[in-house]
C-alpha atoms as a PDB file:
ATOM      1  CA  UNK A   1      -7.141 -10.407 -11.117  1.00  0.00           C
ATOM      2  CA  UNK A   2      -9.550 -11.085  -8.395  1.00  0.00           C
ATOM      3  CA  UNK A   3      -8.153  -7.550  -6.375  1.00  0.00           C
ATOM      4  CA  UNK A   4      -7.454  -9.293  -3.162  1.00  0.00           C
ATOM      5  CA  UNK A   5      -4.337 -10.139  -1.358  1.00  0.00           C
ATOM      6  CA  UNK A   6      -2.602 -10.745   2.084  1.00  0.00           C
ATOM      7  CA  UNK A   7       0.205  -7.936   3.503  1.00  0.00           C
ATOM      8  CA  UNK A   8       3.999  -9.711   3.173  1.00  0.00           C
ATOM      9  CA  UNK A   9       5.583  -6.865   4.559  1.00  0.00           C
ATOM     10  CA  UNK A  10       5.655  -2.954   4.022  1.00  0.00           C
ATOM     11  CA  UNK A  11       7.624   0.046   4.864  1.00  0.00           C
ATOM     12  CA  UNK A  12       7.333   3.800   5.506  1.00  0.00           C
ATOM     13  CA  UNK A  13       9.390   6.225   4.562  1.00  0.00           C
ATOM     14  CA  UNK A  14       9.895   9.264   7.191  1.00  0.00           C
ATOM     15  CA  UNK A  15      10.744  12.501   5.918  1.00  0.00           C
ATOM     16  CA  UNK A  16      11.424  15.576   8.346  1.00  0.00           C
ATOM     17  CA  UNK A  17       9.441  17.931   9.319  1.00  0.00           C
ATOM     18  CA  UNK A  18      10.796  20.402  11.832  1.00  0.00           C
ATOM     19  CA  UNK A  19      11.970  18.524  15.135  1.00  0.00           C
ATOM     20  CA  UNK A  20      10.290  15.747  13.995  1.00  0.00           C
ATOM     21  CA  UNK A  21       9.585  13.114  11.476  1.00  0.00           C
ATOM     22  CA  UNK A  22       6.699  11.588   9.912  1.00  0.00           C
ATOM     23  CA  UNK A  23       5.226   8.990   7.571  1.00  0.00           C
ATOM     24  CA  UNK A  24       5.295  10.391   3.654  1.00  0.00           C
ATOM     25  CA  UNK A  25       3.767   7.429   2.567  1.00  0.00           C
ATOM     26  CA  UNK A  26       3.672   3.599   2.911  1.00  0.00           C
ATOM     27  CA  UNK A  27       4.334   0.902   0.124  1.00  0.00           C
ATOM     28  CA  UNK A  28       3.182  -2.411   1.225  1.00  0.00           C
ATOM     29  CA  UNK A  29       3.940  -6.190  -0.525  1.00  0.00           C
ATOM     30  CA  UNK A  30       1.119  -7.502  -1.037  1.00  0.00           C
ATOM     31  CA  UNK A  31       0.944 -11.555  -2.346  1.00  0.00           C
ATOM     32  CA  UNK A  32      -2.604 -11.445  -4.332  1.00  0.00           C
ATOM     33  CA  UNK A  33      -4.985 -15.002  -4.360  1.00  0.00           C
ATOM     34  CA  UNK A  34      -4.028 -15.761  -7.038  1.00  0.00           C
ATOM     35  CA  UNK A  35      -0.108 -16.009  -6.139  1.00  0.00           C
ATOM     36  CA  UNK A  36       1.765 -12.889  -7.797  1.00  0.00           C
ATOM     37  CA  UNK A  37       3.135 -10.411  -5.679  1.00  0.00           C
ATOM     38  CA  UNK A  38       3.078  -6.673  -6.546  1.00  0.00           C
ATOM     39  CA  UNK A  39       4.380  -3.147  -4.733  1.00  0.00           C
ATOM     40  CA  UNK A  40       1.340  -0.939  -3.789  1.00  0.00           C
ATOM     41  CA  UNK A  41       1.242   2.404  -2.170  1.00  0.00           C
ATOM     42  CA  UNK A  42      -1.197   2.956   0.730  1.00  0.00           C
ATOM     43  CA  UNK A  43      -1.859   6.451   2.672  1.00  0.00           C
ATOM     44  CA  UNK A  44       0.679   7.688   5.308  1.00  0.00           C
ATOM     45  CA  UNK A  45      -1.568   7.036   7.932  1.00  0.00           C
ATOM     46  CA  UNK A  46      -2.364   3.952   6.848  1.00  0.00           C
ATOM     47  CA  UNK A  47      -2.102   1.145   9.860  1.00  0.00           C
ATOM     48  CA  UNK A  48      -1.033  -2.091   8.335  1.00  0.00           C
ATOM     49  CA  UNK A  49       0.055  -5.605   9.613  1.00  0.00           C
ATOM     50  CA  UNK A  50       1.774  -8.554   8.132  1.00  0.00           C
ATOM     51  CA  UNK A  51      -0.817 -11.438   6.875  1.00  0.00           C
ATOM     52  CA  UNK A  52      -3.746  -8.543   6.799  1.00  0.00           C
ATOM     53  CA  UNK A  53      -6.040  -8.900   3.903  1.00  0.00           C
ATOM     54  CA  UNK A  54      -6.316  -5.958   1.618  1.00  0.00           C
ATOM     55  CA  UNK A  55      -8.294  -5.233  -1.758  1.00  0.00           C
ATOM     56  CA  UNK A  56      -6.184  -3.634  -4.360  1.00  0.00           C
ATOM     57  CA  UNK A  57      -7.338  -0.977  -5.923  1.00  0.00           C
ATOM     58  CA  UNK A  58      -5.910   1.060  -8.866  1.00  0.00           C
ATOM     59  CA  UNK A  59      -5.709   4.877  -9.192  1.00  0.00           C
ATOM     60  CA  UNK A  60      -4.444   7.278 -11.692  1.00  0.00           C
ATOM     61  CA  UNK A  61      -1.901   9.980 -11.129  1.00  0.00           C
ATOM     62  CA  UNK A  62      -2.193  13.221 -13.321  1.00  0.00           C
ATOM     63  CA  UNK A  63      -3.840  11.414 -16.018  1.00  0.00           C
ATOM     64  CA  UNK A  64      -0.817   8.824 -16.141  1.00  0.00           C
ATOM     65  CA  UNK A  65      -1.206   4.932 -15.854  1.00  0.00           C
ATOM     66  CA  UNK A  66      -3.212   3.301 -12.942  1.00  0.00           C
ATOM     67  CA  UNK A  67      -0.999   2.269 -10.088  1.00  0.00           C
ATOM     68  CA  UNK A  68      -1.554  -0.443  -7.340  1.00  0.00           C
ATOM     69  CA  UNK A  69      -2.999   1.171  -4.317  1.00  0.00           C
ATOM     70  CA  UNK A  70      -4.177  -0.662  -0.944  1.00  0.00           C
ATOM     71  CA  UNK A  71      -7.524  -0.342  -0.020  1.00  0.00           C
ATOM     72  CA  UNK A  72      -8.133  -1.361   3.495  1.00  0.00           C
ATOM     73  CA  UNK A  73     -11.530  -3.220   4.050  1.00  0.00           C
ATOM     74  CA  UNK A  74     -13.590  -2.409   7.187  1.00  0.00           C
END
């Protein structure tokens, strides 16, 4: 896997906090080059658009397996 995709859609869950609400994190679709589409978590305030290209990335989480995560390239 080459690590490279385009944005399909995504979504970000709110969760409360006081009066207001905010971003806990965002999982995007992401369709890689070389066709599959996978689920990967990007940062809360992450700013993302459908057809953006992103580099996938994968990152550990307490020593668990690697999970898909978005890296956004500048």
């Amino acid at each position: 896997m080459a690590g490279w995709g385009e944005i399909v859609s995504w979504t970000a869950p709110h969760i409360r906090d006081g009066e207001t609400t905010k971003p806990a994190y965002v999982i995007a679709l992401i369709q890689l080059d070389e066709g599959p589409w996978i689920y990967a978590q990007a940062g809360a305030d992450s700013e993302l658009s459908v057809g953006q290209t992103v580099k996938i990335g994968f990152n550990s989480v307490d020593g668990g397996e690697p999970l898909p995560v978005v890296a956004i390239p500048r």
